[in-house]
Protein backbone atom coordinates (compact mmCIF):
# COMPACT_ATOMS: atom_id res chain seq x y z
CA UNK A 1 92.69 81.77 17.31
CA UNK A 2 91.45 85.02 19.34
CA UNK A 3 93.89 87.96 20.57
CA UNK A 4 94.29 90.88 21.80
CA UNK A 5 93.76 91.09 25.80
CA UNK A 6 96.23 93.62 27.18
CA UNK A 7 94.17 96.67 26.04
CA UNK A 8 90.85 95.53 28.22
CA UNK A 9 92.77 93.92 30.97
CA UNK A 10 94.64 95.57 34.18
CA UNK A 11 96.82 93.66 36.81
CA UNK A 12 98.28 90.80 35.21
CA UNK A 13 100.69 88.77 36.94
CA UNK A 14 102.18 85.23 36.31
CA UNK A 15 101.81 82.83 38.90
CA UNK A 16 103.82 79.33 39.16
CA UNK A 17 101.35 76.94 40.72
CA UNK A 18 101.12 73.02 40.62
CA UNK A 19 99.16 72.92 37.35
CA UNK A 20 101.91 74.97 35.91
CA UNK A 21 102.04 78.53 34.83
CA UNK A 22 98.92 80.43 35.43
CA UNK A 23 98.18 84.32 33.61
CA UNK A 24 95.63 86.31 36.08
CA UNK A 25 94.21 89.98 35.36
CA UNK A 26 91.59 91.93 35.83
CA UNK A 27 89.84 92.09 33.08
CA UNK A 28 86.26 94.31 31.35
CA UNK A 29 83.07 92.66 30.88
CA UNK A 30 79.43 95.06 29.55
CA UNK A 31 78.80 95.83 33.02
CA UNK A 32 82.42 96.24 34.93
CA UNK A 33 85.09 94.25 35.64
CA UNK A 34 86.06 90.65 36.75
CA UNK A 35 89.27 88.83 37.87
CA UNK A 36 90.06 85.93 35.58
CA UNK A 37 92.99 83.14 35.58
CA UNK A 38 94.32 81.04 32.45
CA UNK A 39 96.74 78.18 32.79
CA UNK A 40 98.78 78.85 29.51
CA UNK A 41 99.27 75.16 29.41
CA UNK A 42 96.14 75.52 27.60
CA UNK A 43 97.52 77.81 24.62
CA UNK A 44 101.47 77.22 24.38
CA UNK A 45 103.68 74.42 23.54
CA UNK A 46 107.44 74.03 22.89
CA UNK A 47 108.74 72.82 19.98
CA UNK A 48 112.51 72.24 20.04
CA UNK A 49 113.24 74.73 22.35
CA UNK A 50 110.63 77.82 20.83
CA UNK A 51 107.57 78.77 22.44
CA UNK A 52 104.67 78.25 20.05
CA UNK A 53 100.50 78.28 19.94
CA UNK A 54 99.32 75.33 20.88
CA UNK A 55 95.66 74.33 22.73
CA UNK A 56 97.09 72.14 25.78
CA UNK A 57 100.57 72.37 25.16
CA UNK A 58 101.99 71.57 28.19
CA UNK A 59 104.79 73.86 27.70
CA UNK A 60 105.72 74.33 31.41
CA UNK A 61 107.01 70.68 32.02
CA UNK A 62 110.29 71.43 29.53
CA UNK A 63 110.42 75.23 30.17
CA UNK A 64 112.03 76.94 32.96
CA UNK A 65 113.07 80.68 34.38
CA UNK A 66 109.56 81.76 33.17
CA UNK A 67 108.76 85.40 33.60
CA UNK A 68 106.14 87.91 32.15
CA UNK A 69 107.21 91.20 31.05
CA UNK A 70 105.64 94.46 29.92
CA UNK A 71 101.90 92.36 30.82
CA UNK A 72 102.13 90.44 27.77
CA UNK A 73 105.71 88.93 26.45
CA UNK A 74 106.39 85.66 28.01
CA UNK A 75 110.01 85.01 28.31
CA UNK A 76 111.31 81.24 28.90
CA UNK A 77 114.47 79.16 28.42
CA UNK A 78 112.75 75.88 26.66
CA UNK A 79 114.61 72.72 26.24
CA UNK A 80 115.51 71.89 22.39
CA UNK A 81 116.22 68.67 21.11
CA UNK A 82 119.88 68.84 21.78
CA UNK A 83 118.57 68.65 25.52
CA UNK A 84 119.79 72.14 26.29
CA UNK A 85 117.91 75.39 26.91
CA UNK A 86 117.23 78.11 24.66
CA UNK A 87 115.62 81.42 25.61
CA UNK A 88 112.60 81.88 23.95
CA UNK A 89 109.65 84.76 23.95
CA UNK A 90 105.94 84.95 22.43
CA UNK A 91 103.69 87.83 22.72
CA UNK A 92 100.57 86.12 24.43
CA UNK A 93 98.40 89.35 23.30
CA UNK A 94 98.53 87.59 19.70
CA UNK A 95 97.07 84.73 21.60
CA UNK A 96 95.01 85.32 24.25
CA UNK A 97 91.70 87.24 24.39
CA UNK A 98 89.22 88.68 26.77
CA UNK A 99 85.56 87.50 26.09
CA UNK A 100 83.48 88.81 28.78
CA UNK A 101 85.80 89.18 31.59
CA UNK A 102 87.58 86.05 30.91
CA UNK A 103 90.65 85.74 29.54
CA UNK A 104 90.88 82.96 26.59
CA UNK A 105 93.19 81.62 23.73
């Protein structure tokens, strides 16, 4: 697992799109700077109503009231196996690197 994006990266935002929830920044590369997306579908799951690391997760489709704060904590409420929602927060800086511009978990 890689980490640590927030200190190389500028701009991010989280975008809600069709493919689910997309992290986009500007991120450093060894000659300046490039803008770079990452579905997080691709690093987080939810297991009984906690976010968690995992490659092509899905999380989105059992997740709502998504929201990014401080550029790297990922708040949700995440449906448990009770079938109700549980807020839930992961630090995607533990997760999700830059390597060469482009942000990866």
């Amino acid at each position: 697992m890689v980490s640590g994006f927030a200190s190389t990266c500028t701009g991010e935002k989280l975008q809600s799109t069709s493919n689910g929830y997309e992290l986009t920044a500007t991120c450093q590369t060894s000659g300046g700077t490039d803008f770079t997306t990452i579905n997080l579908g691709q690093c987080l799951g939810n297991k009984d109503g906690t976010l968690f690391f995992k490659p092509g997760g899905v999380f989105g489709n059992t997740c709502k009231s998504v929201t990014l704060e401080d550029k790297d904590v990922l708040h949700a409420s995440c449906l448990n196996s009770a079938n109700k929602y549980d807020s839930t927060s992961i630090n995607l800086d533990t997760l999700i690197a830059n390597q060469g511009g482009k942000l990866v978990c």
